[in-house]
C-alpha atoms as a PDB file:
ATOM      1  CA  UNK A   1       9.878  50.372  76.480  1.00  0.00           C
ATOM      2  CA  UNK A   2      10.782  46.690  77.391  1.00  0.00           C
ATOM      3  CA  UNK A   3      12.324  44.756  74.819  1.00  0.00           C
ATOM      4  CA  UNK A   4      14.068  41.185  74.956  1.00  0.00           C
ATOM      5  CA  UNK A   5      16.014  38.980  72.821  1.00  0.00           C
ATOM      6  CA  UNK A   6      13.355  35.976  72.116  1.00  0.00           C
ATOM      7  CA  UNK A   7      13.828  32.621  70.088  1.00  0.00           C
ATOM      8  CA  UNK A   8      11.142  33.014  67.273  1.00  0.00           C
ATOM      9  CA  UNK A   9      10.211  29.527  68.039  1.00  0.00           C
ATOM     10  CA  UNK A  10       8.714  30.661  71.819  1.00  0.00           C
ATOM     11  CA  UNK A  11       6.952  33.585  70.634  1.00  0.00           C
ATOM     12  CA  UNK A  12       2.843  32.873  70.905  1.00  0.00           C
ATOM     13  CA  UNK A  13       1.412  32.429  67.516  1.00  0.00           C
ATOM     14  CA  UNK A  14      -2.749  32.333  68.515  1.00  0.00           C
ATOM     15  CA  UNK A  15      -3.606  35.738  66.858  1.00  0.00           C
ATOM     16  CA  UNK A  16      -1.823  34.484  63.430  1.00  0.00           C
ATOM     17  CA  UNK A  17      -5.043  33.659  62.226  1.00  0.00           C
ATOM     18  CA  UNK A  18      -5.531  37.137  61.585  1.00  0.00           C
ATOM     19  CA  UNK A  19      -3.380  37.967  59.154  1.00  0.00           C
ATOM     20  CA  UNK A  20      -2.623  36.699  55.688  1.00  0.00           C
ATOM     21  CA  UNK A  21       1.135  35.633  55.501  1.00  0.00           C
ATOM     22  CA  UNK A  22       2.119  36.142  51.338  1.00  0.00           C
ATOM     23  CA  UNK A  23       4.713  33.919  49.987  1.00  0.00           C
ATOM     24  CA  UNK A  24       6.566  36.780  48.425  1.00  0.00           C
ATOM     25  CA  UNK A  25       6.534  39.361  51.626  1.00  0.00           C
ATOM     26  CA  UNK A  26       8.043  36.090  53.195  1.00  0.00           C
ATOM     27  CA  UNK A  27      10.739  35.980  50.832  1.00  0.00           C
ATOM     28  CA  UNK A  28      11.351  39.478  50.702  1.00  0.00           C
ATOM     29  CA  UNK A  29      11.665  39.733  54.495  1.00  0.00           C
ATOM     30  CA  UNK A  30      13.978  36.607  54.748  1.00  0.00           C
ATOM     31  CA  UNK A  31      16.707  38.641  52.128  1.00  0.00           C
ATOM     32  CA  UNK A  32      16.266  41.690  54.354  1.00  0.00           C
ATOM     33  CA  UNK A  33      17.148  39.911  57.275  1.00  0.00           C
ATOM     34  CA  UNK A  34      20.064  38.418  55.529  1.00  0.00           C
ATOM     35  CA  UNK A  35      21.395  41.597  53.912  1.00  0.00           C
ATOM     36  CA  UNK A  36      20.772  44.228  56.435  1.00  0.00           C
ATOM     37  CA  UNK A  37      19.640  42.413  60.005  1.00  0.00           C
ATOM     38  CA  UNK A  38      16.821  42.727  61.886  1.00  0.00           C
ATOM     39  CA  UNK A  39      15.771  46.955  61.429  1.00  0.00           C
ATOM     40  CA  UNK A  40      12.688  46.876  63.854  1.00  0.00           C
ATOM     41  CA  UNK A  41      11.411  45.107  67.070  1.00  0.00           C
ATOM     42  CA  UNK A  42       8.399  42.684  66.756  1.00  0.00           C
ATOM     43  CA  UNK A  43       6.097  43.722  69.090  1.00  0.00           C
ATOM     44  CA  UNK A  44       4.253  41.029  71.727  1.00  0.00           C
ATOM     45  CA  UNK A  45       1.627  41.433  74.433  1.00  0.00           C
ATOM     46  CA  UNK A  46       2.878  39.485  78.167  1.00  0.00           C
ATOM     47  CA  UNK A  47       0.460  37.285  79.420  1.00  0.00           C
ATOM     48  CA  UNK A  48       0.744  34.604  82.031  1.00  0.00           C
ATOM     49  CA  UNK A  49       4.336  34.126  81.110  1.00  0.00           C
ATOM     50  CA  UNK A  50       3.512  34.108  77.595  1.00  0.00           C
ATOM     51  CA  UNK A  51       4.461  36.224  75.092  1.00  0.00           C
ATOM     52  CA  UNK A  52       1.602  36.659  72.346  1.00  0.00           C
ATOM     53  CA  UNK A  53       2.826  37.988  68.965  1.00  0.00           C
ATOM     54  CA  UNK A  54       1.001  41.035  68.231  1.00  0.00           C
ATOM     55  CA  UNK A  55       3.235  42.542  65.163  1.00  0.00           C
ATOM     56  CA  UNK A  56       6.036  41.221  62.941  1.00  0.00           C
ATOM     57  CA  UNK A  57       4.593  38.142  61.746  1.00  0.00           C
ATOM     58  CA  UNK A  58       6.144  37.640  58.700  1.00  0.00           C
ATOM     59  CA  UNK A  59       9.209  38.713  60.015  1.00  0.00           C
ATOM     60  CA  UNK A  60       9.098  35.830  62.598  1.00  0.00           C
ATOM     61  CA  UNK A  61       8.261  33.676  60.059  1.00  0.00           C
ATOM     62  CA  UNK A  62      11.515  34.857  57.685  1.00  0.00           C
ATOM     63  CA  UNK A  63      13.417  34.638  60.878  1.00  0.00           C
ATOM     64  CA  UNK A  64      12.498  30.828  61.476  1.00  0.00           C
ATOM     65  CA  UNK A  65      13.303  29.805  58.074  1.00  0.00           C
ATOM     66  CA  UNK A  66      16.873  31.455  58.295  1.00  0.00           C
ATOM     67  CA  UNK A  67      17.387  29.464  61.626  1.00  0.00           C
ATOM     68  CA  UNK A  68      17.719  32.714  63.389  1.00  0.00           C
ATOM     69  CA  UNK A  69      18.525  31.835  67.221  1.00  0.00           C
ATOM     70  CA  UNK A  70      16.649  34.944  68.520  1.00  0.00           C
ATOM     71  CA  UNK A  71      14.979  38.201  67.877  1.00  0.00           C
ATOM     72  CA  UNK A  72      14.479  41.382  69.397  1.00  0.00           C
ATOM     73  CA  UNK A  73      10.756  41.923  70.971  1.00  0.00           C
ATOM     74  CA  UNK A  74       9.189  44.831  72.544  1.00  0.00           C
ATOM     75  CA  UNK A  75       7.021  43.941  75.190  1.00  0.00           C
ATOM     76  CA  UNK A  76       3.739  45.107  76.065  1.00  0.00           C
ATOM     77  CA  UNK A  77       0.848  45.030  78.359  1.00  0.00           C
ATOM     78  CA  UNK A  78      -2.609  45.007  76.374  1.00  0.00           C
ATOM     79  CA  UNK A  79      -5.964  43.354  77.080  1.00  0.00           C
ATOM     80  CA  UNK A  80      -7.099  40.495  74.253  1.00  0.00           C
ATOM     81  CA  UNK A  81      -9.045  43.140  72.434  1.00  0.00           C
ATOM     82  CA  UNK A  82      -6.489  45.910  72.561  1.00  0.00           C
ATOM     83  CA  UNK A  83      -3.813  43.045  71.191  1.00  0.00           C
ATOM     84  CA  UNK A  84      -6.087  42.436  68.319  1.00  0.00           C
ATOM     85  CA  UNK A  85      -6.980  46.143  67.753  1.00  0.00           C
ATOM     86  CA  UNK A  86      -2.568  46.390  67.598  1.00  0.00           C
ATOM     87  CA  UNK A  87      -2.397  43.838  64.870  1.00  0.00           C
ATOM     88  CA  UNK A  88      -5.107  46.324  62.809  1.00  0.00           C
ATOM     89  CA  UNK A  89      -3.390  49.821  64.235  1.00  0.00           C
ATOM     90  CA  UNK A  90       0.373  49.045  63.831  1.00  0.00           C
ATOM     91  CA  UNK A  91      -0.193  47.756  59.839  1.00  0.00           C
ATOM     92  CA  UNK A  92      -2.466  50.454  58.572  1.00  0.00           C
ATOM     93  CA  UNK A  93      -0.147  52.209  57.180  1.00  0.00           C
ATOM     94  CA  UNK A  94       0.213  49.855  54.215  1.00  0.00           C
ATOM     95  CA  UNK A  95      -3.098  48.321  54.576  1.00  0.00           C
ATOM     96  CA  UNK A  96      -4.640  45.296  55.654  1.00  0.00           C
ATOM     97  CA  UNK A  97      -6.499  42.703  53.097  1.00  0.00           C
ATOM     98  CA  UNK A  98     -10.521  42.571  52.961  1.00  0.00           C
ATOM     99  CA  UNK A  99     -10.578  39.346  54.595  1.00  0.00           C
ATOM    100  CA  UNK A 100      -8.118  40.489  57.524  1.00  0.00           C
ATOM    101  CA  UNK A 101     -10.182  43.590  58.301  1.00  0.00           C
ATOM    102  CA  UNK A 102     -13.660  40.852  58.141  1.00  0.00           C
ATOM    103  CA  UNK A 103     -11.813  38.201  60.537  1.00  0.00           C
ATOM    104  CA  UNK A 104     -10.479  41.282  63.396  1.00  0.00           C
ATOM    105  CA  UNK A 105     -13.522  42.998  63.195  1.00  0.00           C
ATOM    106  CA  UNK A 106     -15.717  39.565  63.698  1.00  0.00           C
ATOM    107  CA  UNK A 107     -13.344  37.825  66.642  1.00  0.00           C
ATOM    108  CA  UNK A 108     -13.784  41.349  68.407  1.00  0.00           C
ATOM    109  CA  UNK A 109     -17.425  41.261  68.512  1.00  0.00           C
ATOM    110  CA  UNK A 110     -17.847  37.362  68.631  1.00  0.00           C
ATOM    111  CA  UNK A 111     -15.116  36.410  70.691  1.00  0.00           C
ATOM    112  CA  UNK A 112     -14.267  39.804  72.424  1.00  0.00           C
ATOM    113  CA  UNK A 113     -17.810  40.508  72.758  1.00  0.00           C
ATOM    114  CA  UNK A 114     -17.302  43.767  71.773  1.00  0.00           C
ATOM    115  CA  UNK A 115     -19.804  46.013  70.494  1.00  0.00           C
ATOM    116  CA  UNK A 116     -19.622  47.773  67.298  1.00  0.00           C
ATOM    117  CA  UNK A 117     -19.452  51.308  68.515  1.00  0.00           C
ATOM    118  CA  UNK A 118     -16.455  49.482  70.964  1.00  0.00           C
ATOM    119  CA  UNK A 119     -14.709  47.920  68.228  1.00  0.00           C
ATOM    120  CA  UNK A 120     -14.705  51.473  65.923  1.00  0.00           C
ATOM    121  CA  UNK A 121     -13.349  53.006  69.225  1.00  0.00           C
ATOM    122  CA  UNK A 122     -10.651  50.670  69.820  1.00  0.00           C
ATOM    123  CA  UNK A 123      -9.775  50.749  65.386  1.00  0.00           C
ATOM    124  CA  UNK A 124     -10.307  54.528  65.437  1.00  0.00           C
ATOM    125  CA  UNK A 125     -12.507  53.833  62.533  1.00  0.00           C
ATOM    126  CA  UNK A 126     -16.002  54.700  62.230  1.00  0.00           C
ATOM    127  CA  UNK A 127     -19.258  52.137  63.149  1.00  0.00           C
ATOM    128  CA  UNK A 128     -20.323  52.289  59.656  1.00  0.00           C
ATOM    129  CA  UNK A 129     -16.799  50.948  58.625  1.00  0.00           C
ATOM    130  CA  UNK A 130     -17.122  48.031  61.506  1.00  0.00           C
ATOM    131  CA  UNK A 131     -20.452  46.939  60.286  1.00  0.00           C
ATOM    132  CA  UNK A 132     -19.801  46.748  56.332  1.00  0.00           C
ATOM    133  CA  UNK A 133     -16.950  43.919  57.380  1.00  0.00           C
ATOM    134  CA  UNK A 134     -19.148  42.627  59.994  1.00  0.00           C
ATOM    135  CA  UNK A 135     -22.074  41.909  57.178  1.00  0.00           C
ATOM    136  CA  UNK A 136     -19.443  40.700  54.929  1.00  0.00           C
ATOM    137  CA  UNK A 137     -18.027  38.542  56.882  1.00  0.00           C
ATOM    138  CA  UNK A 138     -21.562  36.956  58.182  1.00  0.00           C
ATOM    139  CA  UNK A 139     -22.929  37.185  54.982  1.00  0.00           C
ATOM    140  CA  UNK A 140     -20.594  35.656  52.873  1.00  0.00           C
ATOM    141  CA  UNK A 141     -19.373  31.724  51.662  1.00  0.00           C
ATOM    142  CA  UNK A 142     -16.699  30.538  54.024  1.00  0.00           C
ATOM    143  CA  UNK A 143     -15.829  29.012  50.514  1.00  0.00           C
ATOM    144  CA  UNK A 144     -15.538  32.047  49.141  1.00  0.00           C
ATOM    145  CA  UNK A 145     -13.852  33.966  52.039  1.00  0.00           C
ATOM    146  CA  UNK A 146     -11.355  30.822  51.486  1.00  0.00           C
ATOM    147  CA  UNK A 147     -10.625  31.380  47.712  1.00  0.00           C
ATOM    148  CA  UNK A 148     -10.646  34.947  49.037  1.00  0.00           C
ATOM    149  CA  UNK A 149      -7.496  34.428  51.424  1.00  0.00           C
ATOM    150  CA  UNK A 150      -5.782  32.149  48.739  1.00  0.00           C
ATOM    151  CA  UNK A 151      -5.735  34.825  46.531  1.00  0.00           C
ATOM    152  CA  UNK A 152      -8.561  33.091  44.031  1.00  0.00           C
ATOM    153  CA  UNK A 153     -11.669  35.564  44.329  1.00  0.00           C
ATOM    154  CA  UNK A 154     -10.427  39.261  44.276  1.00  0.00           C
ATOM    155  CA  UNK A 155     -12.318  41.477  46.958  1.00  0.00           C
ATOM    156  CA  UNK A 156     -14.554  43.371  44.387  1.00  0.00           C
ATOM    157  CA  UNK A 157     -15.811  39.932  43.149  1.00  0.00           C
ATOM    158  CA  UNK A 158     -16.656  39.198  46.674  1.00  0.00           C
ATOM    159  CA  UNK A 159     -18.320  42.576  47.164  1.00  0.00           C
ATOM    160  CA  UNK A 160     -20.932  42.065  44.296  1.00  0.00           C
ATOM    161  CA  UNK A 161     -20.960  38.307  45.372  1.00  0.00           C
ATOM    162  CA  UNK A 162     -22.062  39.120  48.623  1.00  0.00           C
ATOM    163  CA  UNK A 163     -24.991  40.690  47.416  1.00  0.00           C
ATOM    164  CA  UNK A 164     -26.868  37.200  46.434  1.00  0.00           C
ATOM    165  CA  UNK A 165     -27.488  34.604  49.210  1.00  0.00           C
ATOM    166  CA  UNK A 166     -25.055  32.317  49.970  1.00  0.00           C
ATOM    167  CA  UNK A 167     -26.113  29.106  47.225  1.00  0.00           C
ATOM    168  CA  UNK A 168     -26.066  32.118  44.464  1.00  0.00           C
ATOM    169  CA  UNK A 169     -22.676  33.343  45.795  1.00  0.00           C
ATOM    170  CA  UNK A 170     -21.089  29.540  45.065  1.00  0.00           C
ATOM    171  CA  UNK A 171     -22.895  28.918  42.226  1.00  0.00           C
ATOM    172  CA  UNK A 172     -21.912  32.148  39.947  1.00  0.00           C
ATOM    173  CA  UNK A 173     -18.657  32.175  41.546  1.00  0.00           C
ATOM    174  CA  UNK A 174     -18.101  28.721  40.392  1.00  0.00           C
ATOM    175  CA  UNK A 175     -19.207  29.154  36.769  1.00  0.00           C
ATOM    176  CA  UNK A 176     -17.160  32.933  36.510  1.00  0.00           C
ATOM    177  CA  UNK A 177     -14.461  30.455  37.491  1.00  0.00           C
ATOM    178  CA  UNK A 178     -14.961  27.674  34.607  1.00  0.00           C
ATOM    179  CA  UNK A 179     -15.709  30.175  32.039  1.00  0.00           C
ATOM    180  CA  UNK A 180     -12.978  32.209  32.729  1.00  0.00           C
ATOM    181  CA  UNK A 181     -14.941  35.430  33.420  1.00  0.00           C
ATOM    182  CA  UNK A 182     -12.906  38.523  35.007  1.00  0.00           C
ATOM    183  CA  UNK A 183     -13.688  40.808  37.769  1.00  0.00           C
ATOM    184  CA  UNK A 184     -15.984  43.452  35.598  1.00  0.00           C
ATOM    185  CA  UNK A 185     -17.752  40.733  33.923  1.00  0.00           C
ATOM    186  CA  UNK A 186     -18.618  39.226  37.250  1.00  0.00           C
ATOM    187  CA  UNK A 187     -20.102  41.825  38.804  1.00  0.00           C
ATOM    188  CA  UNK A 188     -22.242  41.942  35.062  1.00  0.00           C
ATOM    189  CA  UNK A 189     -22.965  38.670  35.744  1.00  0.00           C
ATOM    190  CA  UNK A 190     -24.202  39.437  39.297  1.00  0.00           C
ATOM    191  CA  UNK A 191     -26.514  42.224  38.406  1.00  0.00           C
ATOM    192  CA  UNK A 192     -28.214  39.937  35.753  1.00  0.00           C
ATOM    193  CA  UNK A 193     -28.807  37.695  38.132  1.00  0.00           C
ATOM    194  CA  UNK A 194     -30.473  40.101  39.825  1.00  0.00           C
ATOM    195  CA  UNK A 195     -32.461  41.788  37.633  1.00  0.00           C
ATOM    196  CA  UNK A 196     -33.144  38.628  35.750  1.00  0.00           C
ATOM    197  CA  UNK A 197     -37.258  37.971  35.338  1.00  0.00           C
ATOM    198  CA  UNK A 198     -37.643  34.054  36.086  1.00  0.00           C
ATOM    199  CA  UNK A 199     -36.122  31.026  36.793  1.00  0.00           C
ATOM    200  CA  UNK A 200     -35.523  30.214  33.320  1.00  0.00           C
ATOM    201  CA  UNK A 201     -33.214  33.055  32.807  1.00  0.00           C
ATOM    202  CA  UNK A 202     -31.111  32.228  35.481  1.00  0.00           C
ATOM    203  CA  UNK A 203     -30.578  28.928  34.391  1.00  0.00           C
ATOM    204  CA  UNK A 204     -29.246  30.398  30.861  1.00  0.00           C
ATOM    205  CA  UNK A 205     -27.189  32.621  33.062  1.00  0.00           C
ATOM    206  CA  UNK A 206     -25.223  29.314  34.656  1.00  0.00           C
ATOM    207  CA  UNK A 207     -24.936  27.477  31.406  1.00  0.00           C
ATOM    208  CA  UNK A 208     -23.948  30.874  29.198  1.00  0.00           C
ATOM    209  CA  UNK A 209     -22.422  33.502  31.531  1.00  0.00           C
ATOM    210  CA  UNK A 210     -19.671  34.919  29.276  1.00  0.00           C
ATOM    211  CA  UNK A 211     -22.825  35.003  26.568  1.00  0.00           C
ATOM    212  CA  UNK A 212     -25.018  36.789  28.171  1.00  0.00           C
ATOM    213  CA  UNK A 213     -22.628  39.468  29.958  1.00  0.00           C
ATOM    214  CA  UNK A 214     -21.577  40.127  26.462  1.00  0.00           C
ATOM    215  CA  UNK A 215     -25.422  40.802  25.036  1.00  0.00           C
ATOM    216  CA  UNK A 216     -25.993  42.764  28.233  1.00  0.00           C
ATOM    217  CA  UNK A 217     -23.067  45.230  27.716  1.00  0.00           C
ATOM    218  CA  UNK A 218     -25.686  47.657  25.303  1.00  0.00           C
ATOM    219  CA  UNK A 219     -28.724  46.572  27.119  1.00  0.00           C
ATOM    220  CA  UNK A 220     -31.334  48.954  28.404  1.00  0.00           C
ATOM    221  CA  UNK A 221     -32.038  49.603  31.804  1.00  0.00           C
ATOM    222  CA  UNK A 222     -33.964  45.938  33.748  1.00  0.00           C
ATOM    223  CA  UNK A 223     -36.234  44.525  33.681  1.00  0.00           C
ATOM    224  CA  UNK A 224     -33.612  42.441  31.417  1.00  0.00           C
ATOM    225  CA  UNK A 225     -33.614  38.923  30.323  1.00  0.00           C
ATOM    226  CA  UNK A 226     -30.249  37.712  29.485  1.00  0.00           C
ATOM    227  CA  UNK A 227     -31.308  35.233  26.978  1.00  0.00           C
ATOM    228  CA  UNK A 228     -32.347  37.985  24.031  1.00  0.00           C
ATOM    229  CA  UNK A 229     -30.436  40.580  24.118  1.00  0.00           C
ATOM    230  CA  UNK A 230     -31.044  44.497  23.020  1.00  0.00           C
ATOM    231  CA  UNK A 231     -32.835  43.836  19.689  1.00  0.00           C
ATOM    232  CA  UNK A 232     -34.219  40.380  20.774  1.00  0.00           C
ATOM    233  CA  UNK A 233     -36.130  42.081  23.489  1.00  0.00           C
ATOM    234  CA  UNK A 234     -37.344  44.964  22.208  1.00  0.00           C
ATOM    235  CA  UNK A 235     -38.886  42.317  19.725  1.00  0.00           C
ATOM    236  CA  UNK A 236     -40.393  40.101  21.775  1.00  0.00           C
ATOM    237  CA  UNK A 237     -41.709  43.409  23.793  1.00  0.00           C
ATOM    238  CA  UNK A 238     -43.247  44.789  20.632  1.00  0.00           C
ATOM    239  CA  UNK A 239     -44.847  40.956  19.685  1.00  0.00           C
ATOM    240  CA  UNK A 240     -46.359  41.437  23.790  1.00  0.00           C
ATOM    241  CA  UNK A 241     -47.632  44.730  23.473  1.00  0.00           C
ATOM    242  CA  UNK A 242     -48.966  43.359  19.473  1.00  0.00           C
ATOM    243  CA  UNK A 243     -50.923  40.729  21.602  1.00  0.00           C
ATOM    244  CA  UNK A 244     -52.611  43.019  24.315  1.00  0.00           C
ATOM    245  CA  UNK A 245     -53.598  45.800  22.304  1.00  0.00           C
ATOM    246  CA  UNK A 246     -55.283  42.718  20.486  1.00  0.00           C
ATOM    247  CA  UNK A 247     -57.011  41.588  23.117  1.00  0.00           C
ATOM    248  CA  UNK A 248     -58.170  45.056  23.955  1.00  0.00           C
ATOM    249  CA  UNK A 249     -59.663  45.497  20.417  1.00  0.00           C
ATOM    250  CA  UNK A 250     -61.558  42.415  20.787  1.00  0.00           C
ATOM    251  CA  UNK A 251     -63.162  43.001  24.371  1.00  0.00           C
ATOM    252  CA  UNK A 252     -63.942  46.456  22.709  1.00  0.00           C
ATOM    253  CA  UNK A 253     -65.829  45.245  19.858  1.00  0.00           C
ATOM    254  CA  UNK A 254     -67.732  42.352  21.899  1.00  0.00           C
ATOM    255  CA  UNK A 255     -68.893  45.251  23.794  1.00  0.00           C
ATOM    256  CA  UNK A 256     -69.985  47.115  21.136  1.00  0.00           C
ATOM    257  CA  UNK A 257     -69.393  50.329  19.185  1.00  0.00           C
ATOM    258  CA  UNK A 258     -72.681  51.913  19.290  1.00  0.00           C
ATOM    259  CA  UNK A 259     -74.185  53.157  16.255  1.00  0.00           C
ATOM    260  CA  UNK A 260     -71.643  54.405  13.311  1.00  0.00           C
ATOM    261  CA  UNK A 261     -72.236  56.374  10.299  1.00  0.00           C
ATOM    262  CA  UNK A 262     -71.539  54.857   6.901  1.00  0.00           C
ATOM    263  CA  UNK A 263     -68.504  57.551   6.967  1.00  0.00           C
ATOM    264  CA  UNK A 264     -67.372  55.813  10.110  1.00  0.00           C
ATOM    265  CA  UNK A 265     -67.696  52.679   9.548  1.00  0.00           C
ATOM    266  CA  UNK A 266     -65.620  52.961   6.658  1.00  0.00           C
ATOM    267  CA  UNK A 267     -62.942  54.797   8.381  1.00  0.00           C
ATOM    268  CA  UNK A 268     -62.921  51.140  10.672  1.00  0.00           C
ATOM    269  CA  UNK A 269     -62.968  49.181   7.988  1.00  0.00           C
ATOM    270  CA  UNK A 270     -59.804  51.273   6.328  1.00  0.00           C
ATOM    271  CA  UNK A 271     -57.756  50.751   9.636  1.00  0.00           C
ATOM    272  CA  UNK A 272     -58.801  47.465   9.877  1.00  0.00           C
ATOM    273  CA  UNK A 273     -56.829  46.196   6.391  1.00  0.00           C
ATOM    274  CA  UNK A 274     -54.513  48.770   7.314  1.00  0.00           C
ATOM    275  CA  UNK A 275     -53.475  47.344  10.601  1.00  0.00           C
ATOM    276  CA  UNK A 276     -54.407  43.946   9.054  1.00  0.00           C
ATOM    277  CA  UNK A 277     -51.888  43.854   6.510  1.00  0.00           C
ATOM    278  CA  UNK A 278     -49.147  45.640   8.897  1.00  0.00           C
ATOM    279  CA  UNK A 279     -49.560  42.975  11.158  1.00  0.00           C
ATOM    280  CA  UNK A 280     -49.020  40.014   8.600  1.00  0.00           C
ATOM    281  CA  UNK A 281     -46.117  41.613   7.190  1.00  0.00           C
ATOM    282  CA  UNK A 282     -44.545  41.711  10.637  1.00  0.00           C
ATOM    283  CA  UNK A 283     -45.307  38.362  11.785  1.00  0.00           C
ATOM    284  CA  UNK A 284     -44.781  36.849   8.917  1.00  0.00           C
ATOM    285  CA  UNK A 285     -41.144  38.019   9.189  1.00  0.00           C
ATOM    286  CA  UNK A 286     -40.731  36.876  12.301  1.00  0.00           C
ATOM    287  CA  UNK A 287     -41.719  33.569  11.381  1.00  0.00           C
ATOM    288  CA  UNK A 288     -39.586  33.713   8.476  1.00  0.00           C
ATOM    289  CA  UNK A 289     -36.555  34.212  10.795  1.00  0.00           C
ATOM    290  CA  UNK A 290     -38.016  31.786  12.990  1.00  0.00           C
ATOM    291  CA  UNK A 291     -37.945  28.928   9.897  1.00  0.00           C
ATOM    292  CA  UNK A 292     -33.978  30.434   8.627  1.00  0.00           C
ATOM    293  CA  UNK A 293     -31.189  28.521   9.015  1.00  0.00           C
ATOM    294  CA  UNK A 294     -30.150  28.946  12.643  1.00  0.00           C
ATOM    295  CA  UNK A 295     -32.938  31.602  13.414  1.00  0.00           C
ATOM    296  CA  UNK A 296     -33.946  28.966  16.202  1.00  0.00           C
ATOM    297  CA  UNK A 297     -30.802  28.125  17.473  1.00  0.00           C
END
């Protein structure tokens, strides 16, 4: 193991791209180095009299803001991809962010021209695990990858986001954003979008989000239109299926009933006021709401 006393300052910073630097870790690490020194060597890869930070950057970060002269480094010989597989390997112990898993994995097969099976090799994580953040990453807003890395947009939010093209993804994200909405309620208002029948609906879905996640919470199964609701649709169903079976008694009596008894024909005629007077009643209430106070609205 080779390991030098560096100024912070001349360490190579090109790989901090990926990795998110929090405010707080920053401050934490700058009272650690105060109180108790520097406990562990920040590791960077040699390369054409470089040295190329490969772990430790927040720690070189707290270091330059306490005015540290130098730190302690352990050098190391790695290829471009093996240095960005390090920044993944030597941090998974507490975890990487969403986003820094979708930028490594993306620079290794864009820049690194690595393939995917290459890339899981050089993680030690499976190909199905390199292609969901590969998809996310292509697949996604850079907008929303932004809000994403600022801490705006948690990563669940971006999961369901990333299920709509990009123009969806930026418009629901920015009305969950005005109205307020939290994580569970957009991922309700994702799969409304989704399941919702026509333009229309979506439209009410932009201008009434927190509404309509609300009337969808004891909703039946899609299609669903976010505008009515549990009762309202199973009324506007029943008025639709009212209509056909309509239509289906007219074709059927322009086509003729062949020849009836008198007993039959009164049975018909007894169904007929029967169904006659059901059906008034029941649209007549529905108008009746229709003409209430606020029964439009």
């Amino acid at each position: 193991m080779e390991l030098r006393r560096v100024d912070p300052r001349e360490l190579d910073l090109s790989l901090a791209h990926l990795r998110q630097l929090p405010e707080a870790a920053v401050k934490a690490k700058e009272a650690s180095l105060r109180s108790k020194g520097q406990l562990s060597p920040l590791v960077a890869a040699s390369e054409d009299g470089r040295l190329v930070l490969v772990d430790g950057f927040v720690r070189q970060l707290a270091a330059l803001r306490l005015g540290l002269e130098s730190v302690l480094v352990e050098v190391v010989q790695l290829s471009s991809a093996q240095r960005k597989a390090q920044v993944y390997l030597r941090n998974r112990e507490r975890g990487l962010q969403l986003i820094e898993e979708c930028r490594l994995v993306r620079e290794l097969v864009e820049v690194d021209l690595q393939s995917q099976v290459e890339v899981g090799d050089l993680l030690e994580r499976h190909k199905s695990w390199v292609c969901r953040r590969l998809s996310l990453s292509r697949q996604v807003s850079p907008r929303l990858l932004e809000d994403l890395s600022l801490g705006f947009l948690g990563e669940g939010s971006l999961r369901r986001l990333a299920q709509l093209p990009v123009r969806n993804q930026e418009e629901l994200w920015a009305v969950a954003q005005r109205d307020g909405l939290s994580p569970r309620d957009t991922g309700a208002l994702v799969e409304l979008w989704q399941r919702a029948p026509d333009p229309a609906a979506r439209c009410y879905l932009l201008e009434h989000p927190a509404e309509a996640v609300r009337r969808s919470r004891t909703a039946p199964e899609s299609p669903l239109d976010p505008r009515l609701g549990m009762a309202g649709r199973e009324l506007v169903k029943g008025l639709v299926a009212l209509q056909q079976v309509s239509l289906r008694i007219q074709r059927r009596v322009k086509d003729g009933l062949g020849e009836l008894p008198p007993a039959g024909r009164q049975l018909v005629q007894q169904a007929q006021q029967r169904a006659a007077d059901g059906c008034r009643g029941a649209l007549d209430e529905v108008a009746s709401w229709l003409d209430a106070e606020g029964g439009g609205s």
